[in-house]
Protein backbone atom coordinates (compact mmCIF):
# COMPACT_ATOMS: atom_id res chain seq x y z
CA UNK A 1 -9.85 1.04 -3.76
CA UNK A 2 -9.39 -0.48 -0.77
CA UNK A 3 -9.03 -4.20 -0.32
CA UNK A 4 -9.18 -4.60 3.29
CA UNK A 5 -12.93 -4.22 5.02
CA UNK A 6 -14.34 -0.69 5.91
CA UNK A 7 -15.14 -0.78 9.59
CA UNK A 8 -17.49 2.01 11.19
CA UNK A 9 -17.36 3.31 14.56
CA UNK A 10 -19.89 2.14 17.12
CA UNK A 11 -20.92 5.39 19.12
CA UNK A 12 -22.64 3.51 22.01
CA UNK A 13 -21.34 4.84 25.44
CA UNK A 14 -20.49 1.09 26.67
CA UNK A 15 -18.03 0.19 23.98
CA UNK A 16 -14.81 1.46 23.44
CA UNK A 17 -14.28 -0.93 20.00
CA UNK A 18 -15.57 -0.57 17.00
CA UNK A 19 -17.72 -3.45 15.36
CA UNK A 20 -18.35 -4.20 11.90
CA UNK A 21 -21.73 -3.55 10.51
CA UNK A 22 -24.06 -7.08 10.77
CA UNK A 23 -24.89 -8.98 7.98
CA UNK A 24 -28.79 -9.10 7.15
CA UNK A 25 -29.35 -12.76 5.38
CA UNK A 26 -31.29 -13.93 2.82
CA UNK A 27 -34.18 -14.44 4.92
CA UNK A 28 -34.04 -10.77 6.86
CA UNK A 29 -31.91 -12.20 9.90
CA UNK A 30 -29.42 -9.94 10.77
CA UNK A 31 -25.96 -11.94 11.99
CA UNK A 32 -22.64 -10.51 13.48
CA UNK A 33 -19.87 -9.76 10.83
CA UNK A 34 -17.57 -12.12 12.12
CA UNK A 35 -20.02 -15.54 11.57
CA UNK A 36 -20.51 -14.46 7.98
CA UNK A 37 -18.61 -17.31 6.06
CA UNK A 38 -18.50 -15.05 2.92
CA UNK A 39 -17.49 -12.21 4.10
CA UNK A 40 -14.61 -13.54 6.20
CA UNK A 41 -13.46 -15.61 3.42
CA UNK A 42 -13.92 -12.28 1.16
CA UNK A 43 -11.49 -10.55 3.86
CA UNK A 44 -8.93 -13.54 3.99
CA UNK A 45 -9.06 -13.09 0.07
CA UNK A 46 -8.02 -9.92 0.42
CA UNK A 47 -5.46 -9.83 2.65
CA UNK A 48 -3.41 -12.49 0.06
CA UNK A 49 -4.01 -10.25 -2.14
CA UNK A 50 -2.17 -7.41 0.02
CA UNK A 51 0.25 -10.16 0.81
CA UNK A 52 0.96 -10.97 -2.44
CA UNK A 53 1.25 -8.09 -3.69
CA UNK A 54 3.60 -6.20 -1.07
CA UNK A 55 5.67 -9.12 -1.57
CA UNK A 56 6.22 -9.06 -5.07
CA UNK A 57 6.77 -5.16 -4.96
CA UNK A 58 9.72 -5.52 -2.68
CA UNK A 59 10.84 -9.01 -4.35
CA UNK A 60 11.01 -6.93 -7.33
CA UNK A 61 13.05 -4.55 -6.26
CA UNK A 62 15.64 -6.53 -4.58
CA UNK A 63 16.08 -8.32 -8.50
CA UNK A 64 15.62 -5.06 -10.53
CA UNK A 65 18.65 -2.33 -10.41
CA UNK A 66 19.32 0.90 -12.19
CA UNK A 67 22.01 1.46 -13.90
CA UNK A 68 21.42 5.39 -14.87
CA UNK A 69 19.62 8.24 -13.14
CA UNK A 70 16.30 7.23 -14.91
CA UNK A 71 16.89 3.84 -16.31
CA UNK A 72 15.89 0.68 -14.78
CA UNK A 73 17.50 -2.92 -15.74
CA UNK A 74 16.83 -6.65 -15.44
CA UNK A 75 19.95 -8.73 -13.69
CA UNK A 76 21.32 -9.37 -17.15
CA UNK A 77 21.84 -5.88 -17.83
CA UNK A 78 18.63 -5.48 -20.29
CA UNK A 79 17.27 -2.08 -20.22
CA UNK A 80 13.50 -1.78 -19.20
CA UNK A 81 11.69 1.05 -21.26
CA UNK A 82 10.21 4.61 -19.40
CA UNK A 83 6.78 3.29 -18.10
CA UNK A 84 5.83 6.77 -16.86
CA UNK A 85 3.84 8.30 -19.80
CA UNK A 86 3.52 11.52 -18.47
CA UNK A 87 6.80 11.99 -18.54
CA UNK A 88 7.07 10.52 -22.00
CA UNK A 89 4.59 12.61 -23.36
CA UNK A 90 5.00 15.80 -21.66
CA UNK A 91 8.86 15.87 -20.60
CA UNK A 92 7.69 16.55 -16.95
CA UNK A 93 8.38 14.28 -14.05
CA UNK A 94 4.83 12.92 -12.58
CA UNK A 95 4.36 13.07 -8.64
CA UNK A 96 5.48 8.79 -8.41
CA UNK A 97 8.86 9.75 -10.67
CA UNK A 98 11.30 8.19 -8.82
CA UNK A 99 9.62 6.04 -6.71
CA UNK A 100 10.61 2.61 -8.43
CA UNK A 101 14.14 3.71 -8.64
CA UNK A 102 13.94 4.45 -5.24
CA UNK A 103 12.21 0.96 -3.64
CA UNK A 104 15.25 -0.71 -6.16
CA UNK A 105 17.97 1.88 -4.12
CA UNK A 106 16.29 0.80 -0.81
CA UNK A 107 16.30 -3.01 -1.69
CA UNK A 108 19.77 -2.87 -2.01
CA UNK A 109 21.01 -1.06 1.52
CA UNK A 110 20.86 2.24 -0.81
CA UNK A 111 19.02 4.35 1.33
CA UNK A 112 20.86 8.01 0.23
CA UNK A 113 20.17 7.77 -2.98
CA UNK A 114 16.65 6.12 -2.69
CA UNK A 115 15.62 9.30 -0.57
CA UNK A 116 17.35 11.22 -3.65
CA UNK A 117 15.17 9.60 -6.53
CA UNK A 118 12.15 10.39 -4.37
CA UNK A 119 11.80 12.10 -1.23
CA UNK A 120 8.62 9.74 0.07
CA UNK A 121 9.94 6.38 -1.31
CA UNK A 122 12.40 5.43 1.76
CA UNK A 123 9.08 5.72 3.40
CA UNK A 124 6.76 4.19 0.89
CA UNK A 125 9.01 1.33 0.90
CA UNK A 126 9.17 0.54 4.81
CA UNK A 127 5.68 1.45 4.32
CA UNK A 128 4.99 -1.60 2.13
CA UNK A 129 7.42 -4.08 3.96
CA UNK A 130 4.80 -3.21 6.83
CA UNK A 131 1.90 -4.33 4.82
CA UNK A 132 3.64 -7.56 4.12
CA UNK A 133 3.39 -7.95 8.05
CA UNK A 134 -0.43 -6.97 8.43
CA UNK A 135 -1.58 -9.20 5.55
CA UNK A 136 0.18 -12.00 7.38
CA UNK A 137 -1.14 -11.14 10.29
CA UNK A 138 -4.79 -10.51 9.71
CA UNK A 139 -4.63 -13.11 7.47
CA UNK A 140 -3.56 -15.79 10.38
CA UNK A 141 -5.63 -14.19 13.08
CA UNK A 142 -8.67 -12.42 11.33
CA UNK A 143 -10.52 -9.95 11.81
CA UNK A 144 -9.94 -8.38 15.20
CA UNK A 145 -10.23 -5.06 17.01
CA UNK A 146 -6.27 -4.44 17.21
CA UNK A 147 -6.33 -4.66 13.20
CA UNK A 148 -9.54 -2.95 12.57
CA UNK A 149 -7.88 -0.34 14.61
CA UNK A 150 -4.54 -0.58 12.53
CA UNK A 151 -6.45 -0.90 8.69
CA UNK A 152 -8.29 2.15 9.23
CA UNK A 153 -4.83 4.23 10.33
CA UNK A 154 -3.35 2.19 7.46
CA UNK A 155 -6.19 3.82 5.41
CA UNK A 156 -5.60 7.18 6.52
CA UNK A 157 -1.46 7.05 6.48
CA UNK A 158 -1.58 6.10 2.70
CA UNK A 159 -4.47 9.15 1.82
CA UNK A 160 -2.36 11.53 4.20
CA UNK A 161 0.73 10.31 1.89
CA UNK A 162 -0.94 10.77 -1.03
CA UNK A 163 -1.96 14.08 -0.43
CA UNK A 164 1.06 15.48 0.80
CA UNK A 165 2.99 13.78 -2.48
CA UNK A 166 0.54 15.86 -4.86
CA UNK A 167 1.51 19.16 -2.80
CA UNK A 168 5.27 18.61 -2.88
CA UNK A 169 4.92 17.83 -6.67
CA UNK A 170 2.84 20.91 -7.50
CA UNK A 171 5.31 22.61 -5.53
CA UNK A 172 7.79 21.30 -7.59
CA UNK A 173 6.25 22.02 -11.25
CA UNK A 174 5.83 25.78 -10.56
CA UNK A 175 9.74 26.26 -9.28
């Protein structure tokens, strides 16, 4: 799902931007995007949320640590259980195996073994501390053509991610 707003692009020879669709109101008047209370406050929303989130993703992994190849501990040395229940059930790694061990790794200046436990999470992670930035951003300047422009690639980055993490991971089951 994705939190931040879907923009299309306007084909009309005399603009090089694209615009968000307008807002028809209650009373069939159609309004620009942008003076829509609700749906900029829905957009602010959700890039806290984003904010939030990123944040507490890479907060978490600066307090977490690992103290074996798969096991994952509180400061206090408590063991966390196996939260992947693929791999629990079926003894296989899924395609995100590694990938908390790794943000942990790259929290703490471990960047070797971080690309070891996962070969996308160095990236994943730099990845999110970059979302931490455009929340911020679009959260303090709104919605604007410059980060219309960089939510869609942000869109595309993650699917083209995604998609090339299920390849390497088939790859991986059948060797």
């Amino acid at each position: 799902m994705l939190l931040y707003p879907v923009m299309r692009l306007d084909n009309h020879p005399s603009t090089a931007i694209d615009r968000p669709d307008p807002v028809t109101t209650g009373d069939g008047r159609s309004i620009p995007a942008e003076a829509d209370p609700t749906r900029a406050r829905r957009h602010r929303e959700s890039a806290i949320l984003w904010l939030v989130g990123a944040s507490a993703i890479v907060a978490l992994a600066a307090i977490l640590d690992t103290s074996s190849s798969r096991e994952v501990v509180l400061p206090g040395g408590i063991a966390l259980p196996e939260v992947c229940w693929f791999h629990r059930l079926l003894g296989v790694d899924c395609a995100a195996c590694g990938l908390t061990r790794s943000f942990i790794h790259m929290a703490h200046g471990r960047f070797a073994s971080a690309a070891a436990m996962h070969p996308f999470g160095p990236l994943l992670f730099l990845y999110t501390l970059i979302q931490i930035g455009l929340a911020a951003g679009y959260y303090r300047c709104g919605q604007t053509a410059r980060y219309r422009t960089l939510i869609r690639w942000n869109a595309s980055f993650l699917a083209t991610i995604t998609a090339i993490m299920l390849v390497v991971w088939c790859v991986r089951l059948v060797q």
